[in-house]
PDB file of N, CA and C in Angstrom:
ATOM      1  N   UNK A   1     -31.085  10.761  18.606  1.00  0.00           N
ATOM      2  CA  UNK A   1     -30.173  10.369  19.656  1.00  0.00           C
ATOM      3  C   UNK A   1     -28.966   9.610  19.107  1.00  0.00           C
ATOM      4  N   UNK A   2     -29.154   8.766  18.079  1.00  0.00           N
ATOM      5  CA  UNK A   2     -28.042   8.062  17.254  1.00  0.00           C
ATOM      6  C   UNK A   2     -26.792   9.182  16.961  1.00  0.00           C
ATOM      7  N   UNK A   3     -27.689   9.989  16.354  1.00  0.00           N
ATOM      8  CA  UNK A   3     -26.351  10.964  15.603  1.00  0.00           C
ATOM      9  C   UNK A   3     -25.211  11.919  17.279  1.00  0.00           C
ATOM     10  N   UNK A   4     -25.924  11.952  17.991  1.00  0.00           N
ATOM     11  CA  UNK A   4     -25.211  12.228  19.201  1.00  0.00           C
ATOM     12  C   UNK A   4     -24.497  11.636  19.643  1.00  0.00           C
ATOM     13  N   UNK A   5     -24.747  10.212  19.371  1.00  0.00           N
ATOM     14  CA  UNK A   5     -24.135   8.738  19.911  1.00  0.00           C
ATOM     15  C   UNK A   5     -22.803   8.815  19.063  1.00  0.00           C
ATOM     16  N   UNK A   6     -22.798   8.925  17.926  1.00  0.00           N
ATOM     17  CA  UNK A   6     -21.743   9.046  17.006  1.00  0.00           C
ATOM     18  C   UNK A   6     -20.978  10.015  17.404  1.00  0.00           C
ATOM     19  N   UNK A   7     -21.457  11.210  17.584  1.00  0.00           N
ATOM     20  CA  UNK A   7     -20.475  12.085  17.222  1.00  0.00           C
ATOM     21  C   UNK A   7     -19.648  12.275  18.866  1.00  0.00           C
ATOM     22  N   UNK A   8     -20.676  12.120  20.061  1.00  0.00           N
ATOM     23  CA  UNK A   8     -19.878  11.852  20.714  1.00  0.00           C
ATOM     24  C   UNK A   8     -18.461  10.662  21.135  1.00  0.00           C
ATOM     25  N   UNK A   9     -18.651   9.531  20.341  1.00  0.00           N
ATOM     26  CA  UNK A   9     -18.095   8.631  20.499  1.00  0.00           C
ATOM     27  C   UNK A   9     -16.624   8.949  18.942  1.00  0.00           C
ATOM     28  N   UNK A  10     -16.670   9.548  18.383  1.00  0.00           N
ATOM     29  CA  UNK A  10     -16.163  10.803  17.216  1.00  0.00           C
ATOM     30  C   UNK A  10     -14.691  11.490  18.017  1.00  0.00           C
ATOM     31  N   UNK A  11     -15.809  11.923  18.857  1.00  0.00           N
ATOM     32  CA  UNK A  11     -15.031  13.017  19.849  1.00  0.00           C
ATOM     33  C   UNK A  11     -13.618  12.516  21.210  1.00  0.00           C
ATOM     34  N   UNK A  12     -14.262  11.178  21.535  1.00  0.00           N
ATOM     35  CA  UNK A  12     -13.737  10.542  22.279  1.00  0.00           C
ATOM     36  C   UNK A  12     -12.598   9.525  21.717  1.00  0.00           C
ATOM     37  N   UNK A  13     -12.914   9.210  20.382  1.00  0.00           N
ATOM     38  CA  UNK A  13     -12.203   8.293  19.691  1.00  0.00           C
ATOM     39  C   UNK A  13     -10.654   9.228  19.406  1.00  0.00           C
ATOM     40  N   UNK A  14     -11.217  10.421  18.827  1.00  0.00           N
ATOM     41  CA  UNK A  14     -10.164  11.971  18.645  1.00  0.00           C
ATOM     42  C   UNK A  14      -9.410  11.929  20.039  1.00  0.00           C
ATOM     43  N   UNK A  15      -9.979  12.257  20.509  1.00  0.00           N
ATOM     44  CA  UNK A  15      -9.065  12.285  21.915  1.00  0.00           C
ATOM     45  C   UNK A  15      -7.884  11.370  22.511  1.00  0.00           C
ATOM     46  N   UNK A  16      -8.726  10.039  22.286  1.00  0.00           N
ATOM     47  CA  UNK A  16      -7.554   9.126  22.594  1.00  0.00           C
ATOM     48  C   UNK A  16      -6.030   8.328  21.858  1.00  0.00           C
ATOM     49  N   UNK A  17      -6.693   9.170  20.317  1.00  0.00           N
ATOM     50  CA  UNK A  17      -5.517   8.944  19.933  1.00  0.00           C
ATOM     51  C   UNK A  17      -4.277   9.918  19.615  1.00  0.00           C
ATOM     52  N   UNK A  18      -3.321   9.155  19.840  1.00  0.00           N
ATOM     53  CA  UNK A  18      -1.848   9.867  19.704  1.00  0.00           C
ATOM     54  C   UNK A  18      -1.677  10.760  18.062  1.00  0.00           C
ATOM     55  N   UNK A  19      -1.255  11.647  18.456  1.00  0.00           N
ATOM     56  CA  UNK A  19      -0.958  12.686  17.389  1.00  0.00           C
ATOM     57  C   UNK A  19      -0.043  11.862  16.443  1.00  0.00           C
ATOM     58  N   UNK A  20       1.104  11.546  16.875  1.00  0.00           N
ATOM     59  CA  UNK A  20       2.001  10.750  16.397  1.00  0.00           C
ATOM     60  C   UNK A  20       1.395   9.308  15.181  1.00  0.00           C
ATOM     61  N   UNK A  21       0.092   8.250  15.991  1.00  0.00           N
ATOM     62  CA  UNK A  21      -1.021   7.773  15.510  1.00  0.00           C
ATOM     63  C   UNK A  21      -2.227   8.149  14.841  1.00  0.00           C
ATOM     64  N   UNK A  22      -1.936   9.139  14.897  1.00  0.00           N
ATOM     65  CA  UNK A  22      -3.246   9.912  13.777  1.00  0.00           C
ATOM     66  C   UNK A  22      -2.376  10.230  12.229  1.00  0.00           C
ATOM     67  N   UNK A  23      -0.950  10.780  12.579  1.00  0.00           N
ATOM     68  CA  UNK A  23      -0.087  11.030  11.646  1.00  0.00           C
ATOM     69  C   UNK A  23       0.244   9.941  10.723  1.00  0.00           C
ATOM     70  N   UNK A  24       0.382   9.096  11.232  1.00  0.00           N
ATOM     71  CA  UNK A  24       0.694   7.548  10.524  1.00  0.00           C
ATOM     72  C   UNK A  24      -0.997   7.421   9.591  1.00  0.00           C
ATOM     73  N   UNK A  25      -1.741   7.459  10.383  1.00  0.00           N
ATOM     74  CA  UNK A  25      -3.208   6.860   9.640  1.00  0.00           C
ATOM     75  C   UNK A  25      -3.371   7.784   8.711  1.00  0.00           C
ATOM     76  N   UNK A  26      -3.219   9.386   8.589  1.00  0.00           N
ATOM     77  CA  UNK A  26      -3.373   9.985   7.373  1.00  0.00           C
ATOM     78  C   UNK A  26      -2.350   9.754   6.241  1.00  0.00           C
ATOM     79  N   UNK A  27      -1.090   9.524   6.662  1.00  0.00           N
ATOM     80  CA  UNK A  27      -0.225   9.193   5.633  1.00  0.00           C
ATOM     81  C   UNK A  27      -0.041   7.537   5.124  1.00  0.00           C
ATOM     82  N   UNK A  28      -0.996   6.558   5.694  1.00  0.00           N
ATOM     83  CA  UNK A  28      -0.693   5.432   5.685  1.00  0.00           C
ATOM     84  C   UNK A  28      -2.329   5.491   4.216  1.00  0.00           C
ATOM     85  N   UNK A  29      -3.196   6.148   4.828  1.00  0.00           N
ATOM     86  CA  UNK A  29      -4.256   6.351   4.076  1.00  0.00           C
ATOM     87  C   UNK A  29      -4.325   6.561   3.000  1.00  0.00           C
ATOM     88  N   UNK A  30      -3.478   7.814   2.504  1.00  0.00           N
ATOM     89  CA  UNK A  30      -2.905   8.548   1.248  1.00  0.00           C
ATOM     90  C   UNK A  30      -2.377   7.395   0.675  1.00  0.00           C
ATOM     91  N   UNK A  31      -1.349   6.395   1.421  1.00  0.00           N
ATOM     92  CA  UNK A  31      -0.417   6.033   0.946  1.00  0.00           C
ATOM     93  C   UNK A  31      -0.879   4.592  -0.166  1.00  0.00           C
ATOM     94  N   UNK A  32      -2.410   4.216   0.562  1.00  0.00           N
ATOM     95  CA  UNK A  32      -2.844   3.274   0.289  1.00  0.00           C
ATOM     96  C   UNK A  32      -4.230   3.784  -0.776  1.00  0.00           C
ATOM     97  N   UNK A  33      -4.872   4.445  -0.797  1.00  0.00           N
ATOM     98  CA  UNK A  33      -5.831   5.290  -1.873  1.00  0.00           C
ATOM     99  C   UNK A  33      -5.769   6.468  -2.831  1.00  0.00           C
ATOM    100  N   UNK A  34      -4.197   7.208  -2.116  1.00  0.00           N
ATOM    101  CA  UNK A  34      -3.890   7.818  -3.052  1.00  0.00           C
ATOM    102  C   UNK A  34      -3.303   7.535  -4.235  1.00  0.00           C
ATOM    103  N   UNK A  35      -3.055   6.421  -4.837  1.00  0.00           N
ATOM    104  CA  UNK A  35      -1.929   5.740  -5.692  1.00  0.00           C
ATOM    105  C   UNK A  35      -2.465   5.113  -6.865  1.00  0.00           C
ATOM    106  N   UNK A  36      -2.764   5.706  -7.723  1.00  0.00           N
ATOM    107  CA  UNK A  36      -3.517   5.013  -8.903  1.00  0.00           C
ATOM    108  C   UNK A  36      -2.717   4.551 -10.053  1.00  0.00           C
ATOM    109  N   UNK A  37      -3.359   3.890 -10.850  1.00  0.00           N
ATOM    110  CA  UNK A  37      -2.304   3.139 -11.983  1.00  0.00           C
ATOM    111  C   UNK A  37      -1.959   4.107 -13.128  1.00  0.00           C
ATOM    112  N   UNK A  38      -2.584   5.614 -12.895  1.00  0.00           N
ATOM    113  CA  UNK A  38      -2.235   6.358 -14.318  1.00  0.00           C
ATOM    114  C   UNK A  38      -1.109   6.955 -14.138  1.00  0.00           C
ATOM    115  N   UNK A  39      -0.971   7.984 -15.522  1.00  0.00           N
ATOM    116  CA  UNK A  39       0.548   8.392 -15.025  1.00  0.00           C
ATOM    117  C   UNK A  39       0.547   9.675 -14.507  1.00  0.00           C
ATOM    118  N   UNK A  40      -0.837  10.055 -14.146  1.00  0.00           N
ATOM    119  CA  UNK A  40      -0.897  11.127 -13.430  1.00  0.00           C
ATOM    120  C   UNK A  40      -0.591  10.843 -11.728  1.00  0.00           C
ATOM    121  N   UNK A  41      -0.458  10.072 -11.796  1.00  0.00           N
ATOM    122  CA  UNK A  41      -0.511   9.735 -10.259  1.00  0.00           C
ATOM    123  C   UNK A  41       0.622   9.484  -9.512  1.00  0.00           C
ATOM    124  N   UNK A  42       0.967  10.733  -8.544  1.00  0.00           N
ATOM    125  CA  UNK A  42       2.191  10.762  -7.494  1.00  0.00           C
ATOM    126  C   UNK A  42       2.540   9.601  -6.855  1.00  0.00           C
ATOM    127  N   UNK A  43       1.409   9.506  -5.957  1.00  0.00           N
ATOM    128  CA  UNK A  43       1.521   8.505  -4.558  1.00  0.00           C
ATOM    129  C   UNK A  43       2.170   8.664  -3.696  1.00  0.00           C
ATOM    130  N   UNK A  44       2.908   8.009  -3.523  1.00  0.00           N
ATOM    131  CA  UNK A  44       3.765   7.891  -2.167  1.00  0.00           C
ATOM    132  C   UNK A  44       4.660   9.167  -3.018  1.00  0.00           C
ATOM    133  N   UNK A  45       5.290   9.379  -3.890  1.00  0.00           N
ATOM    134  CA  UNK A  45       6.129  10.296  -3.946  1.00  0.00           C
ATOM    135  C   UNK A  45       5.880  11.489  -4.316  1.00  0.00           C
ATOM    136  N   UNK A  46       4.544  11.984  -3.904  1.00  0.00           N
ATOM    137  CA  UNK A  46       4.075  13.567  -3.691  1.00  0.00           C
ATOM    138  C   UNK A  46       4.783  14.066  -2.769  1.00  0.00           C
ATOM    139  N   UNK A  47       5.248  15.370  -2.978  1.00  0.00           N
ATOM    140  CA  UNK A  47       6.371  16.110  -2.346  1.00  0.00           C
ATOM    141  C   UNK A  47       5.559  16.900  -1.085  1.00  0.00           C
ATOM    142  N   UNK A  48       4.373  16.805  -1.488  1.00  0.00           N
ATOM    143  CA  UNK A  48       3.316  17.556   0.144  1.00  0.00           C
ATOM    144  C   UNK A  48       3.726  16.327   0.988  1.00  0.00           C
ATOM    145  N   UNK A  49       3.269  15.198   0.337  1.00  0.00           N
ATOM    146  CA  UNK A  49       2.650  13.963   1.509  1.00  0.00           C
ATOM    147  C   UNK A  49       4.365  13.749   2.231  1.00  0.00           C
ATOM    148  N   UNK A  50       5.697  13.709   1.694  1.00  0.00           N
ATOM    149  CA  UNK A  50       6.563  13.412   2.165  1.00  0.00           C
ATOM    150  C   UNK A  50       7.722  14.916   3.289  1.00  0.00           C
ATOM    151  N   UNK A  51       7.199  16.066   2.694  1.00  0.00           N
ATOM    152  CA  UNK A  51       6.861  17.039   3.239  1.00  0.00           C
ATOM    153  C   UNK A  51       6.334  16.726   4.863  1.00  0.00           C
ATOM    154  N   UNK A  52       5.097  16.116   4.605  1.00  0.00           N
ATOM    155  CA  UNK A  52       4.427  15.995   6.035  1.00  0.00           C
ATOM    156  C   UNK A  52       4.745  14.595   7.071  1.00  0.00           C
ATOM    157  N   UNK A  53       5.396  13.774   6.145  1.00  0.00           N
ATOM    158  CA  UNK A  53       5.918  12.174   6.527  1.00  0.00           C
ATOM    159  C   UNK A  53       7.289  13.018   7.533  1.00  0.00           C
ATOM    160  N   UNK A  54       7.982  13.947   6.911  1.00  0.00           N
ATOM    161  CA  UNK A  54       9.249  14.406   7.760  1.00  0.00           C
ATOM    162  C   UNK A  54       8.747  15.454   8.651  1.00  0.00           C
ATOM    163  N   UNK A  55       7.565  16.215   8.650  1.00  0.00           N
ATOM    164  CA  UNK A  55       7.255  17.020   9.856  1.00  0.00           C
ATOM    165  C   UNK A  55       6.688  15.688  11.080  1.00  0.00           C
ATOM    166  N   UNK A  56       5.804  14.853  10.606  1.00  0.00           N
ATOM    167  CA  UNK A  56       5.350  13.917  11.894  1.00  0.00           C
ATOM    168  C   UNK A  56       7.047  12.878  12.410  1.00  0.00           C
ATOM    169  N   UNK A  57       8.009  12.625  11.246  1.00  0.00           N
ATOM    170  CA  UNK A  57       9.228  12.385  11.857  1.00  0.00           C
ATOM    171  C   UNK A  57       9.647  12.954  12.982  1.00  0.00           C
ATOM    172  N   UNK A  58      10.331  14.125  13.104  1.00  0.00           N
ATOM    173  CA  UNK A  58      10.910  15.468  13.207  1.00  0.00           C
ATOM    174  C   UNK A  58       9.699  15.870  14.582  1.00  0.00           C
ATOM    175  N   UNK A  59       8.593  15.075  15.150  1.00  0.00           N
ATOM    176  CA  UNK A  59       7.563  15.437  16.054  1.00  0.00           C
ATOM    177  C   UNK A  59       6.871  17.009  15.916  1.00  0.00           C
ATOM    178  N   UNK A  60       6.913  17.258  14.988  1.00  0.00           N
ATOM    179  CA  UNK A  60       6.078  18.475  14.365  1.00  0.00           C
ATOM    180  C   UNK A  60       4.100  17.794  14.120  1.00  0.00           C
ATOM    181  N   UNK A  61       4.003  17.116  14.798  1.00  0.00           N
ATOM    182  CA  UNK A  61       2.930  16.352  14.456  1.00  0.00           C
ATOM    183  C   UNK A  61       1.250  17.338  13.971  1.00  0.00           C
ATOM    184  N   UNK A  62       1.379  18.741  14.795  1.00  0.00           N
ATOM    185  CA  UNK A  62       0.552  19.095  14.116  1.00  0.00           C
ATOM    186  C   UNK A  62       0.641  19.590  13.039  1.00  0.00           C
ATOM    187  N   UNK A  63       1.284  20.126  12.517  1.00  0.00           N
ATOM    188  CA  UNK A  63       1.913  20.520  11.171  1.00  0.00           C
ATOM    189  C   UNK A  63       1.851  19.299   9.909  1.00  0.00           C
ATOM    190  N   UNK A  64       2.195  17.926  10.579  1.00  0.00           N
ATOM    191  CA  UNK A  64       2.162  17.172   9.304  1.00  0.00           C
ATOM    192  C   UNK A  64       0.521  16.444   9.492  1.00  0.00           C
ATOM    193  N   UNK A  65       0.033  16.715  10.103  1.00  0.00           N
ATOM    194  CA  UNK A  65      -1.469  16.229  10.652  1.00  0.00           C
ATOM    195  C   UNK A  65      -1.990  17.069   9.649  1.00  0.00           C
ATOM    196  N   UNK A  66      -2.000  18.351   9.723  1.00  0.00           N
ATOM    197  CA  UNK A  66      -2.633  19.758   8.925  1.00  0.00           C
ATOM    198  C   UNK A  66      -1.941  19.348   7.537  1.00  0.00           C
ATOM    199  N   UNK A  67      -1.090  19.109   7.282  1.00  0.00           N
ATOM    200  CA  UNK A  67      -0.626  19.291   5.615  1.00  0.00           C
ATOM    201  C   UNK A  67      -1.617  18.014   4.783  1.00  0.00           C
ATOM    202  N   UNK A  68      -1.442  16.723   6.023  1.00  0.00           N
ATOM    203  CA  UNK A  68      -1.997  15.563   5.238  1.00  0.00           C
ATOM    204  C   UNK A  68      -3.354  15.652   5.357  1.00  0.00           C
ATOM    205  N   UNK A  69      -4.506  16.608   6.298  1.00  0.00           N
ATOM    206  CA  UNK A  69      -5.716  16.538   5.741  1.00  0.00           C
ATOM    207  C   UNK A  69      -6.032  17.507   4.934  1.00  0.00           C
ATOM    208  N   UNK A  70      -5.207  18.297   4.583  1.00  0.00           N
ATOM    209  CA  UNK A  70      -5.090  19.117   3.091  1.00  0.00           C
ATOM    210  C   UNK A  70      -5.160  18.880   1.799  1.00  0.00           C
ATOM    211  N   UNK A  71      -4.096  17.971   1.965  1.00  0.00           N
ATOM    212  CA  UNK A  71      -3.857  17.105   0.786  1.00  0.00           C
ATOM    213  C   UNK A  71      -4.612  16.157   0.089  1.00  0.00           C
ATOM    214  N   UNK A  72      -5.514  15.613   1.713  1.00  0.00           N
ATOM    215  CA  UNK A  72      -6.308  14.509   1.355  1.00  0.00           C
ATOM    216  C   UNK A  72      -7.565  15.189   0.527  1.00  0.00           C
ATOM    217  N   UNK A  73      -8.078  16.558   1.044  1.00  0.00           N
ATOM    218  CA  UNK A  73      -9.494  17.465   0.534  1.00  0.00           C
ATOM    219  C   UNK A  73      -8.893  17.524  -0.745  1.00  0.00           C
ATOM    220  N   UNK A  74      -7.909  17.780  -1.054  1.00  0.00           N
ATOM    221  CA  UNK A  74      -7.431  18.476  -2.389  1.00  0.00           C
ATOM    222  C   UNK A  74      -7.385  17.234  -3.426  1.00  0.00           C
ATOM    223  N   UNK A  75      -7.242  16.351  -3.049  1.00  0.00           N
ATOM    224  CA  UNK A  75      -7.579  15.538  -4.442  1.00  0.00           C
ATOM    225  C   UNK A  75      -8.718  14.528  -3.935  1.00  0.00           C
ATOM    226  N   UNK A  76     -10.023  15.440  -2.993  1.00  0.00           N
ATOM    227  CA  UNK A  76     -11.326  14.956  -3.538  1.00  0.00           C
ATOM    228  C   UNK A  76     -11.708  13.681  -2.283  1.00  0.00           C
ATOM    229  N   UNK A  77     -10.520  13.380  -1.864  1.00  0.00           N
ATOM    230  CA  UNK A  77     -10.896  12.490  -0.477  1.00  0.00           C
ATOM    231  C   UNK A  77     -11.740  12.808   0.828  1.00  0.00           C
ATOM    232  N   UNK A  78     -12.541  12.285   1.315  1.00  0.00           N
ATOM    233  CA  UNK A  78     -12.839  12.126   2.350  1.00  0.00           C
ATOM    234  C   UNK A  78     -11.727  12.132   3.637  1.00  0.00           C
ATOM    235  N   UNK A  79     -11.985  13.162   4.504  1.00  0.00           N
ATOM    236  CA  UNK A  79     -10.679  12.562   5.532  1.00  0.00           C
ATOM    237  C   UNK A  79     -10.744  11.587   6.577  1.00  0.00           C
ATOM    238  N   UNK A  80     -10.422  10.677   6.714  1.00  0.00           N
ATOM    239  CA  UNK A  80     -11.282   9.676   7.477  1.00  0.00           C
ATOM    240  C   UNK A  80     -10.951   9.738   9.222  1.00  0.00           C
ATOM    241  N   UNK A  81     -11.875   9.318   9.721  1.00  0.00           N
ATOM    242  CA  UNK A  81     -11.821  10.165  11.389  1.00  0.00           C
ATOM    243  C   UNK A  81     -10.593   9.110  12.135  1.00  0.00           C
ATOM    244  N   UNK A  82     -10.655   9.903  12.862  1.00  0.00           N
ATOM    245  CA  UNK A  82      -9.214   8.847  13.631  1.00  0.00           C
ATOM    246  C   UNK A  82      -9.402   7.652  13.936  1.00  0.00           C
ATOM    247  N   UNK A  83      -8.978   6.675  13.881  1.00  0.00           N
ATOM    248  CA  UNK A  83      -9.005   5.693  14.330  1.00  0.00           C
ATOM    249  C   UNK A  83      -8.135   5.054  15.749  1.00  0.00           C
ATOM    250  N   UNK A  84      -9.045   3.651  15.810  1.00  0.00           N
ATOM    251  CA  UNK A  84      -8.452   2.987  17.599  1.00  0.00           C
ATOM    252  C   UNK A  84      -7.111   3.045  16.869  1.00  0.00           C
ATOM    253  N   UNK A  85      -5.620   3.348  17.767  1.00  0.00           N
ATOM    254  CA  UNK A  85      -4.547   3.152  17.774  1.00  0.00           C
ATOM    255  C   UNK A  85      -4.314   1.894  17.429  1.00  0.00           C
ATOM    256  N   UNK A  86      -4.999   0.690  17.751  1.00  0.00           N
ATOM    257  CA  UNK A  86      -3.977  -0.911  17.523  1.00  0.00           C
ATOM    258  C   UNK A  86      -4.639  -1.250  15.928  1.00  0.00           C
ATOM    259  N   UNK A  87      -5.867  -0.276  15.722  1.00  0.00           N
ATOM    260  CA  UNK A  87      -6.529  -0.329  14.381  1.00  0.00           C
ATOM    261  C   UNK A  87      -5.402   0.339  12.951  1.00  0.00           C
ATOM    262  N   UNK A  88      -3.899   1.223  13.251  1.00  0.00           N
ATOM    263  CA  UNK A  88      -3.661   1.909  12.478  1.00  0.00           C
ATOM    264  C   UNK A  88      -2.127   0.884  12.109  1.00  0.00           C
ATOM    265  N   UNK A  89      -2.227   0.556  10.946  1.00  0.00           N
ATOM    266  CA  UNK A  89      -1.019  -0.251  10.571  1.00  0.00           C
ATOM    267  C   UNK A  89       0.144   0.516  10.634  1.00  0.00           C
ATOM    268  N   UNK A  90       1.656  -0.183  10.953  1.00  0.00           N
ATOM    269  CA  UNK A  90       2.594   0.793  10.474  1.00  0.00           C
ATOM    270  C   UNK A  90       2.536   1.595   9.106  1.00  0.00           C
ATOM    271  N   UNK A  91       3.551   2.367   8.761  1.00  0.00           N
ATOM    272  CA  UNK A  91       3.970   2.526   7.578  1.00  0.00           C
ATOM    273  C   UNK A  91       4.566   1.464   6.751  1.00  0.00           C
ATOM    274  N   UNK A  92       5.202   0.798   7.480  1.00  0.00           N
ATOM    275  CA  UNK A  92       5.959   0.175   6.892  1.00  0.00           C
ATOM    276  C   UNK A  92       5.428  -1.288   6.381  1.00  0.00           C
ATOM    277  N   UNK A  93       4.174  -1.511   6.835  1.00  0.00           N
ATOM    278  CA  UNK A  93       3.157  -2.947   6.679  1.00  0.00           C
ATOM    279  C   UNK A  93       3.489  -3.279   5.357  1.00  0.00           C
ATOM    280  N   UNK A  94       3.597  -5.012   5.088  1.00  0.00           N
ATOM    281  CA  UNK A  94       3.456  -5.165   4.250  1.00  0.00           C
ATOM    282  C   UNK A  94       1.959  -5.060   2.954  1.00  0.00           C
ATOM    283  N   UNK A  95       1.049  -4.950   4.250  1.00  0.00           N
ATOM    284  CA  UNK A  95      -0.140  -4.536   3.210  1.00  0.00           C
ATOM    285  C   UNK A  95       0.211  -3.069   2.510  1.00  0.00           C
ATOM    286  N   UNK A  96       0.717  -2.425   2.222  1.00  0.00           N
ATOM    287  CA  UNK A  96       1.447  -1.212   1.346  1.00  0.00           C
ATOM    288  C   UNK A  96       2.151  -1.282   0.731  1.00  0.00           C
ATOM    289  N   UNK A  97       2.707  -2.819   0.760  1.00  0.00           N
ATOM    290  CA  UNK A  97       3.974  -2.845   0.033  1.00  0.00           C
ATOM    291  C   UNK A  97       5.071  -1.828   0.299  1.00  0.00           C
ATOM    292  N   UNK A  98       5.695  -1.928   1.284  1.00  0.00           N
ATOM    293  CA  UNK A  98       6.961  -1.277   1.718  1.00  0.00           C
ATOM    294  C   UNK A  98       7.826  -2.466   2.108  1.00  0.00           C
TER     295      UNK A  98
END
């Protein structure tokens, strides 16, 4: 009954949030775990992730929704489920250093 509990509450959590707010949390996500200290590492200036930063601009939101949980599978991430809206920091937070 637990795992029902979840996934319905999964389902409902999906629902209530804004496309626009889901867009921010995958690229805020990337922005904050994708970024490592080697010199292999893009980060913020991977040309997919900023690619999809100007489709959720531009209100293309499913399009940059779809590119950034692409991106996220492709280098091995977990995609993490949507979160409460007042739970998703700007972009621009200083916890990211922007």
């Amino acid at each position: 009954m637990e795992i029902v509990a979840v996934l319905v509450a999964a389902q409902l959590a999906q629902a209530t949030v804004s496309p626009a707010a889901r867009c921010a949390q995958l690229v805020s996500y990337y922005d904050r775990y994708g970024v490592g200290r080697s010199n292999n590492s893009d980060g913020r200036r991977n040309h997919t992730r900023i690619a999809a930063e100007f489709d959720c601009q531009r209100g293309d939101y499913r399009k940059g929704i779809a590119i950034m949980e692409d991106l996220l599978r492709k280098k091995a991430f977990t995609v993490p489920p949507p979160a409460v809206p007042e739970t998703v920091p700007p972009l621009e937070a200083p916890e990211y250093g922007v």
